[in-house]
C-alpha atoms as a PDB file:
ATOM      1  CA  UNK A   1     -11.930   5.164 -12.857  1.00  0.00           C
ATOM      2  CA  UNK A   2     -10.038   2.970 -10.469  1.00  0.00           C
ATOM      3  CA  UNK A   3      -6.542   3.705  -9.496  1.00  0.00           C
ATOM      4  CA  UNK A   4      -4.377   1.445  -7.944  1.00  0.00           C
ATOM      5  CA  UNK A   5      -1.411   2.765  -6.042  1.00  0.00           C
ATOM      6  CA  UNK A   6       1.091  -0.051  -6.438  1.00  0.00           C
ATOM      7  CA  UNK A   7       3.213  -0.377  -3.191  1.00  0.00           C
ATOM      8  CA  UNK A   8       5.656  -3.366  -2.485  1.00  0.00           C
ATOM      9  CA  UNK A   9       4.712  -5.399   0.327  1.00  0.00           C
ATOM     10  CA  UNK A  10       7.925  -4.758   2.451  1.00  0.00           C
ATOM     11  CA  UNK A  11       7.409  -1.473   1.860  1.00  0.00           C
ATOM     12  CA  UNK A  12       3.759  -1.138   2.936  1.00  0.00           C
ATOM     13  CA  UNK A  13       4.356  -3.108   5.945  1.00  0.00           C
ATOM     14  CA  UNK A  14       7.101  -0.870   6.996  1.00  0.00           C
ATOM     15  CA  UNK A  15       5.511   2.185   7.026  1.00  0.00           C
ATOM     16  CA  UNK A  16       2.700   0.833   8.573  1.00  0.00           C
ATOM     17  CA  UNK A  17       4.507  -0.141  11.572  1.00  0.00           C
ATOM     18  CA  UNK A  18       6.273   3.195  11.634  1.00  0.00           C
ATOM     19  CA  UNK A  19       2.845   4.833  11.107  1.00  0.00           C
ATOM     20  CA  UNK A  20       0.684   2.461  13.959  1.00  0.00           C
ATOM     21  CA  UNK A  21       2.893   0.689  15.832  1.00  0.00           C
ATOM     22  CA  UNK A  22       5.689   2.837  17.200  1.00  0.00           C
ATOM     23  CA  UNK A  23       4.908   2.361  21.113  1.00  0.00           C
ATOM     24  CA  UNK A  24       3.406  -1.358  20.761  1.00  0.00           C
ATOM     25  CA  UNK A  25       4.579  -4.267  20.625  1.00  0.00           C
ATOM     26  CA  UNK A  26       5.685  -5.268  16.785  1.00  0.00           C
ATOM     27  CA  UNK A  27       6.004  -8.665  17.201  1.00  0.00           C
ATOM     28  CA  UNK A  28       2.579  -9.128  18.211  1.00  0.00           C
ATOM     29  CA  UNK A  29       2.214  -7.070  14.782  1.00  0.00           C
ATOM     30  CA  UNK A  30       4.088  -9.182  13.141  1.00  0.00           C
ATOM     31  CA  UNK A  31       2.426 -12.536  13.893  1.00  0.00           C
ATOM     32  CA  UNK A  32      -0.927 -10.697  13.157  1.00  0.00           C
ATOM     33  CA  UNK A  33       0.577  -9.761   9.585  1.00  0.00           C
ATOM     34  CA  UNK A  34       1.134 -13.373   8.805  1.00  0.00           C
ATOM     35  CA  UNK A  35      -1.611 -14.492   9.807  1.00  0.00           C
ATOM     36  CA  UNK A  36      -4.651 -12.162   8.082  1.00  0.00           C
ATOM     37  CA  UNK A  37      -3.389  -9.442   6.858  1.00  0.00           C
ATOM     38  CA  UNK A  38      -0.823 -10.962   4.342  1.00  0.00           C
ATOM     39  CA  UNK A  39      -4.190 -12.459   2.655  1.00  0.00           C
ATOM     40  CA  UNK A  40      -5.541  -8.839   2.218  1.00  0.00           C
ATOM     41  CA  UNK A  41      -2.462  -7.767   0.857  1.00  0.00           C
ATOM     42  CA  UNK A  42      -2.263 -11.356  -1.876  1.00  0.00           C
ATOM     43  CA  UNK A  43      -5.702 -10.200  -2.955  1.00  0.00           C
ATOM     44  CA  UNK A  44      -4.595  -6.635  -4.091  1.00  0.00           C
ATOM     45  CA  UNK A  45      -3.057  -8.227  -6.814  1.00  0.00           C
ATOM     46  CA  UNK A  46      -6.807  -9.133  -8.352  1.00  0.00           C
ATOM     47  CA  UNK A  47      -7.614  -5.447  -7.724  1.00  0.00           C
ATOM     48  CA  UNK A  48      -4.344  -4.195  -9.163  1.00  0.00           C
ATOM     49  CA  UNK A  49      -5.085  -6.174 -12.536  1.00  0.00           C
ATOM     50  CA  UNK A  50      -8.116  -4.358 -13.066  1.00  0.00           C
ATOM     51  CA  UNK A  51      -7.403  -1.191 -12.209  1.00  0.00           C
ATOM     52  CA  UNK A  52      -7.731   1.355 -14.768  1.00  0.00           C
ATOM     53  CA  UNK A  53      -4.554   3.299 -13.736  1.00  0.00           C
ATOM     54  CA  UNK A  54      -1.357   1.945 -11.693  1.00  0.00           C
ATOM     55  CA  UNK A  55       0.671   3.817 -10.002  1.00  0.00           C
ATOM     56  CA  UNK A  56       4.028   2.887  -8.193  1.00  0.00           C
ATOM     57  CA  UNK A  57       3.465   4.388  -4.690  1.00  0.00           C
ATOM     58  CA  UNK A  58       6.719   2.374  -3.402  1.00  0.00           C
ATOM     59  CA  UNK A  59       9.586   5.043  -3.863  1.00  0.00           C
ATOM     60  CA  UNK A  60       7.300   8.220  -3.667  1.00  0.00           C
ATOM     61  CA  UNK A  61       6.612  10.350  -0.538  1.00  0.00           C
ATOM     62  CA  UNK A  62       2.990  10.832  -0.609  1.00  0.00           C
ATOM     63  CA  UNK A  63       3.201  14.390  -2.158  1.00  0.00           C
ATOM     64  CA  UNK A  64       4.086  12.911  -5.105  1.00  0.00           C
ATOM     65  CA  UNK A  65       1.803   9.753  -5.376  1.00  0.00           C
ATOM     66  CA  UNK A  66      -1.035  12.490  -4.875  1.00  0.00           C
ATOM     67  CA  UNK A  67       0.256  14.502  -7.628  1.00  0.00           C
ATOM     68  CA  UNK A  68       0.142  11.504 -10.229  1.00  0.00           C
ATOM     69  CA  UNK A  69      -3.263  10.497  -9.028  1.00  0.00           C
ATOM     70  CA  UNK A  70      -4.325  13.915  -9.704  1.00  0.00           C
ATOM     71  CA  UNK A  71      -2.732  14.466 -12.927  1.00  0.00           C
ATOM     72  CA  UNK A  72      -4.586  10.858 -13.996  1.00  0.00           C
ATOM     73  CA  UNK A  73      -7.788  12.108 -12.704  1.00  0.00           C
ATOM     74  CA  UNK A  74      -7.560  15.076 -15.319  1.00  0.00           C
ATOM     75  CA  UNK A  75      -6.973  12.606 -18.370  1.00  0.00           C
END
């Protein structure tokens, strides 16, 4: 079973800086972001299209997202 945990990009790239980047610089980040890692995050649409389960990870703490993907496991 493949879950995909459907987060917007804005959203992603947020709490990644929050979560990695707090003491460096985030402009250096940010140039980074557009140039590779936007790519990755284009290509998650591919993976989210065949993913068995989706779930929308972008206005749920983590508790919660873990919670679903449990409760989908069970099915």
């Amino acid at each position: 079973m493949a879950i995909f945990i459907d987060i917007p990009l804005d959203i992603a790239m947020a709490r990644r800086v929050i979560r990695d980047y707090h003491e460096l610089d985030v402009v250096s980040y940010m140039k980074d972001y557009l140039s590779y890692g936007r790519k990755a995050f284009e290509a998650m649409d591919r993976v989210k299209d065949s993913a068995d389960e989706v779930v929308n990870g972008g206005s749920l703490p983590v508790a919660n997202i873990m919670k679903v993907v449990k409760e989908k496991i069970r099915l």
